[in-house]
C-alpha atoms as a PDB file:
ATOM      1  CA  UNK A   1     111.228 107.939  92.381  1.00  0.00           C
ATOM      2  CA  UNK A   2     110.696 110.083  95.023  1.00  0.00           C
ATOM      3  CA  UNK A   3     107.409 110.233  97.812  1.00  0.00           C
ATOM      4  CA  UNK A   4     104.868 112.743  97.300  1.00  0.00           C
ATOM      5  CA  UNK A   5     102.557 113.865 100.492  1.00  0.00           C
ATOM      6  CA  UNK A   6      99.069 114.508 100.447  1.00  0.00           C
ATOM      7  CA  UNK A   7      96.377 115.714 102.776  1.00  0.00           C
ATOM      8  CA  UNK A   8      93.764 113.021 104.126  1.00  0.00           C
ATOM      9  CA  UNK A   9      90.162 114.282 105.907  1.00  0.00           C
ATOM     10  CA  UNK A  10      88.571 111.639 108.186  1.00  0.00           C
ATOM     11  CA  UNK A  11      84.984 113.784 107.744  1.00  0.00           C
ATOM     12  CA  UNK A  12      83.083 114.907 110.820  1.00  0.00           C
ATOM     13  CA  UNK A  13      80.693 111.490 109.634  1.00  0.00           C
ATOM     14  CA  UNK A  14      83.393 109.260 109.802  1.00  0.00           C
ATOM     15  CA  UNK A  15      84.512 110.343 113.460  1.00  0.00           C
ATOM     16  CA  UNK A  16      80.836 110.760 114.711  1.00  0.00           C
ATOM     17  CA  UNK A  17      80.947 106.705 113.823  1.00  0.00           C
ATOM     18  CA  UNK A  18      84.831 105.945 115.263  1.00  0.00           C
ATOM     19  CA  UNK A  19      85.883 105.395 111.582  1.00  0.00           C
ATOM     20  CA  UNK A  20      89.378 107.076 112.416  1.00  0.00           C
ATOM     21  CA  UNK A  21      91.570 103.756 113.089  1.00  0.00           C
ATOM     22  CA  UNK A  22      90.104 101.737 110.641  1.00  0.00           C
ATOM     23  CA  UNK A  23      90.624 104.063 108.014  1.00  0.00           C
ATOM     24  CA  UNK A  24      94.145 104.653 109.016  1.00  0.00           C
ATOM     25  CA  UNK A  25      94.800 101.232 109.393  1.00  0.00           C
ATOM     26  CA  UNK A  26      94.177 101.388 105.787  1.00  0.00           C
ATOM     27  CA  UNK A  27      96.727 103.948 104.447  1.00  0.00           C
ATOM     28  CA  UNK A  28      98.966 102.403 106.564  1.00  0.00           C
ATOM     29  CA  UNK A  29      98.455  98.708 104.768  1.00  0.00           C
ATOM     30  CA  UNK A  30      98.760 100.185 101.661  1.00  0.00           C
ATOM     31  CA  UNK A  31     102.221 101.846 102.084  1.00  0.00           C
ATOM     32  CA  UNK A  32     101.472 105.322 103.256  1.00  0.00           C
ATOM     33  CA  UNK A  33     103.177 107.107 106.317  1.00  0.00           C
ATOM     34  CA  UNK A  34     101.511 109.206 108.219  1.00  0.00           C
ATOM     35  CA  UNK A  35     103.789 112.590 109.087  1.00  0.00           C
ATOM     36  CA  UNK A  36     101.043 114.427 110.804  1.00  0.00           C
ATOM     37  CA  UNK A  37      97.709 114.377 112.233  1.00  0.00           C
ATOM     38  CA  UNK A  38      95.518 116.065 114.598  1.00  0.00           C
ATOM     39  CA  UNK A  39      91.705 116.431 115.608  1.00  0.00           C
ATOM     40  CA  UNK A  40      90.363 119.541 115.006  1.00  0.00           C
ATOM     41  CA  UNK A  41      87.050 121.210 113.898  1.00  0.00           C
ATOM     42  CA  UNK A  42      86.213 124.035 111.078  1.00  0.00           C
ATOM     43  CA  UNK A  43      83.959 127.228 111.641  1.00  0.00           C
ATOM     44  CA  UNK A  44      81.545 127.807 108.935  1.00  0.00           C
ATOM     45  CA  UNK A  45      83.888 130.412 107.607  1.00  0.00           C
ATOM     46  CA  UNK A  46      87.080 128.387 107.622  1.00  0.00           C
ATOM     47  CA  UNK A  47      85.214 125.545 105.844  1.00  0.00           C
ATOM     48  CA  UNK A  48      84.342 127.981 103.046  1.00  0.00           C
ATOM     49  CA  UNK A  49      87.765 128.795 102.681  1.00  0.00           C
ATOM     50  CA  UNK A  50      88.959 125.330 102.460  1.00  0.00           C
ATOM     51  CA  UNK A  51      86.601 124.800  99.781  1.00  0.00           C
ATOM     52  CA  UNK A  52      86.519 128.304  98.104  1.00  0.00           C
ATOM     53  CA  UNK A  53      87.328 126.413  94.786  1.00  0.00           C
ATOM     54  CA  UNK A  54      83.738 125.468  95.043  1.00  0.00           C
ATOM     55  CA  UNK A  55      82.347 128.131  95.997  1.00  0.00           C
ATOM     56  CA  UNK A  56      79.825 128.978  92.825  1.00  0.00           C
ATOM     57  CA  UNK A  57      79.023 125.076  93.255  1.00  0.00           C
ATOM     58  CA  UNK A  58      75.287 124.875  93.845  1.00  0.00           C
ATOM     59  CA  UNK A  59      76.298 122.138  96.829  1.00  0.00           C
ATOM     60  CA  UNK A  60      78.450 124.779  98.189  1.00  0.00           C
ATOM     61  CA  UNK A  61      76.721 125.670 101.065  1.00  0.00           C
ATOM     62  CA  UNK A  62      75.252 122.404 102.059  1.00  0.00           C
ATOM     63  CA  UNK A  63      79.391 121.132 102.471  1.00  0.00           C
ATOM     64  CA  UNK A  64      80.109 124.043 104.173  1.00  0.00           C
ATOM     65  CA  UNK A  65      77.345 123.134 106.834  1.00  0.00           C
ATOM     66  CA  UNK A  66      78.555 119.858 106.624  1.00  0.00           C
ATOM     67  CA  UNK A  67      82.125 120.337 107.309  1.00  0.00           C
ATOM     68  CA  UNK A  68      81.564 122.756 109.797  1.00  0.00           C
ATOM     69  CA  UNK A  69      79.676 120.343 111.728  1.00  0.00           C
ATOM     70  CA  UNK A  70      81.487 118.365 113.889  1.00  0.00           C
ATOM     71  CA  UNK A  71      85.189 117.425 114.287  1.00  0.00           C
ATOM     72  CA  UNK A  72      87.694 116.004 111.770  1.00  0.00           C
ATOM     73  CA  UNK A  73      90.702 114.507 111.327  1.00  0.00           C
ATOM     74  CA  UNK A  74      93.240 115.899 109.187  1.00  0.00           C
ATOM     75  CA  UNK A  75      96.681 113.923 108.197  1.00  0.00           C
ATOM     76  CA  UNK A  76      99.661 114.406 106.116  1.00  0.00           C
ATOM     77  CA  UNK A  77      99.890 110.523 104.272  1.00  0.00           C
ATOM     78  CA  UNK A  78     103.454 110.391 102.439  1.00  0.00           C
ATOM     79  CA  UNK A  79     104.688 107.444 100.162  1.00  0.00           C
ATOM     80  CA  UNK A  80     105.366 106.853  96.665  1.00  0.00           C
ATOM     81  CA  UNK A  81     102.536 108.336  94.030  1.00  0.00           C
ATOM     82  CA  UNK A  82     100.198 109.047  97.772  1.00  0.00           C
ATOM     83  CA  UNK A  83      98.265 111.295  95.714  1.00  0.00           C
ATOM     84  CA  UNK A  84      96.835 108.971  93.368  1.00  0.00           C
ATOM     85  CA  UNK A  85      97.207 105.835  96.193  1.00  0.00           C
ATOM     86  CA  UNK A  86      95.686 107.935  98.425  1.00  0.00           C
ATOM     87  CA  UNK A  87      92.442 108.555  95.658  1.00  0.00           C
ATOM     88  CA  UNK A  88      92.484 104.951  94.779  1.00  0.00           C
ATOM     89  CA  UNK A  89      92.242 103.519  98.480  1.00  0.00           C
ATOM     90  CA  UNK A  90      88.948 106.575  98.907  1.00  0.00           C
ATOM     91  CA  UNK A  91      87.099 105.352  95.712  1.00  0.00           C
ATOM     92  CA  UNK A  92      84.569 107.786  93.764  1.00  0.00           C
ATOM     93  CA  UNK A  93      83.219 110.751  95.571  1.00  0.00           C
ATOM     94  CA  UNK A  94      80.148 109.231  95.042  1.00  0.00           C
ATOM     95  CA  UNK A  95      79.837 106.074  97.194  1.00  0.00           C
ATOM     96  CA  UNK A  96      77.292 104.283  95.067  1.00  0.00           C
ATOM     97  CA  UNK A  97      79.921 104.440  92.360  1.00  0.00           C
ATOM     98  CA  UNK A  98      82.954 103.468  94.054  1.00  0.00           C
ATOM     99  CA  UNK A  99      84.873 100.200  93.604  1.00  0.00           C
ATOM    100  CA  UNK A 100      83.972  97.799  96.374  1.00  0.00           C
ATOM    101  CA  UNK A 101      87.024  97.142  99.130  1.00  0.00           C
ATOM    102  CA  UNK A 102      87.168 101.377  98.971  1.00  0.00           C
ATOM    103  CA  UNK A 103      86.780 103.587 101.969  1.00  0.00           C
ATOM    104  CA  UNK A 104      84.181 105.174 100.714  1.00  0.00           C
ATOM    105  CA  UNK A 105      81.853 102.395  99.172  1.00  0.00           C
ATOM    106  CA  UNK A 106      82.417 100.493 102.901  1.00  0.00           C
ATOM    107  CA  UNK A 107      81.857 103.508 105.091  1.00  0.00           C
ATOM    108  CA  UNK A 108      80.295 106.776 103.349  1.00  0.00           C
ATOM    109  CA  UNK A 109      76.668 107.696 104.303  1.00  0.00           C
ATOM    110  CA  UNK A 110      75.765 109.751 101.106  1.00  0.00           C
ATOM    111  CA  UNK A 111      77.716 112.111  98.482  1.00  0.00           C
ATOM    112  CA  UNK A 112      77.971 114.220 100.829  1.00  0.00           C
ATOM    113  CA  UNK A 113      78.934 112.602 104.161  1.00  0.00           C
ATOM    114  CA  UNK A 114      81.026 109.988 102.191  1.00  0.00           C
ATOM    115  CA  UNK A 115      83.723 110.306 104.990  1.00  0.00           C
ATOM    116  CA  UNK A 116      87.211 111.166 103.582  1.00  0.00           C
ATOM    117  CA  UNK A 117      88.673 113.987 101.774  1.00  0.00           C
ATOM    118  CA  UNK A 118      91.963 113.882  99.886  1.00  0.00           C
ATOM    119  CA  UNK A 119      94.103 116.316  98.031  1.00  0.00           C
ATOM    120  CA  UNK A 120      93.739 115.533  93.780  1.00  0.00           C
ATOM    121  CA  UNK A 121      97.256 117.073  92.449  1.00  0.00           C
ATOM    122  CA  UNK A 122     100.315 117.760  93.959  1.00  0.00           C
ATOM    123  CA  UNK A 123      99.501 121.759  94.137  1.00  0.00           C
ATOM    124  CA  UNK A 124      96.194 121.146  95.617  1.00  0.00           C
ATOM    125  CA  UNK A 125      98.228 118.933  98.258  1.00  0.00           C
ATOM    126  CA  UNK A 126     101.069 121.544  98.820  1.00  0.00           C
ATOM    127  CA  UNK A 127      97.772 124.278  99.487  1.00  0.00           C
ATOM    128  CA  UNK A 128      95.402 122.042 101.394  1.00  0.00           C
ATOM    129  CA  UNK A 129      98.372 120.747 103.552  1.00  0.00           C
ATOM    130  CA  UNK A 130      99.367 124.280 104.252  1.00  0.00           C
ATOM    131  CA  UNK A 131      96.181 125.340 105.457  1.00  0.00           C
ATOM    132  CA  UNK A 132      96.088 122.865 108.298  1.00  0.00           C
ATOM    133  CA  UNK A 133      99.557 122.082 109.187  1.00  0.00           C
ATOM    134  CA  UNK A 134     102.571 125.051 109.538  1.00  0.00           C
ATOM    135  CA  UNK A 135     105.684 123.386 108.198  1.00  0.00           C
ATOM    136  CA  UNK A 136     106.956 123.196 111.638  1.00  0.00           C
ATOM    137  CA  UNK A 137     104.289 120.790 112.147  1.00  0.00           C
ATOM    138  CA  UNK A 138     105.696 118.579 109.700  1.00  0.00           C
ATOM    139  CA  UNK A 139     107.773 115.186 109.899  1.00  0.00           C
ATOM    140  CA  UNK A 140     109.713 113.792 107.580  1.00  0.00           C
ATOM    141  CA  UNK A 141     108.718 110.534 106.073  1.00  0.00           C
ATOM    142  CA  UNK A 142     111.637 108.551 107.509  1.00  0.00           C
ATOM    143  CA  UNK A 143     111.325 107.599 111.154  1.00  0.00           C
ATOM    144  CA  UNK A 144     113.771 106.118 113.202  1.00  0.00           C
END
């Protein structure tokens, strides 16, 4: 079987509240590598690019705001079936219905500032990946 990579977002509510090591600390328990990661922060206009898919979304602009509102942290998590490990260790976008021990039922604010992002299917990944890291950026998942 081979390792998939996926794209993680620490949410600008998340760093506000120094989230970032214990939710590492939790891919990193559960078998995923991280291959990149950096700090960084979204303009109103790249924020509505990231999310263009919901763009005709009536919560569209409100997450645009949102993203666009402080920094984030964006990773590259790589393991075995990441994508769906990855979704599993987040819970449900909505925090009041996500499975207790997830990051978002322990740490999310609302639906909306619920903290992390992650990629749902492994073209989404490949896109949402692209559009923060180049692939010179990128590591391999074996370190020595």
């Amino acid at each position: 079987m081979e390792s998939e990579q996926t794209l993680s977002i620490i949410k600008p509510d998340g760093v506000r509240r120094n989230l970032i090591g214990a939710i590492l600390k939790r891919f990193e328990e559960n078998g995923l590598i991280l291959t990149a990661m950096k700090m960084t922060s979204l303009s109103k206009s790249q924020a509505e690019g990231f999310y263009a898919v919901h763009r005709e979304r009536p919560f569209f602009a409100s997450l645009t705001d949102y993203m666009s509102s402080g920094p984030i942290v964006v990773s590259v998590l790589d393991g075995y079936n990441a994508i769906s490990k990855n979704r599993e260790l987040m819970g449900a976008t909505n925090p009041q219905d996500a499975a207790e021990g997830t990051i978002r039922k322990d740490f999310a604010e609302s639906l909306e500032a619920n903290t992390v992002h992650g990629s749902d299917a492994p073209e989404t990944a490949r896109e949402e990946i692209g559009f923060f890291f180049p692939g010179w950026e990128l590591i391999g998942s074996k370190r020595s």
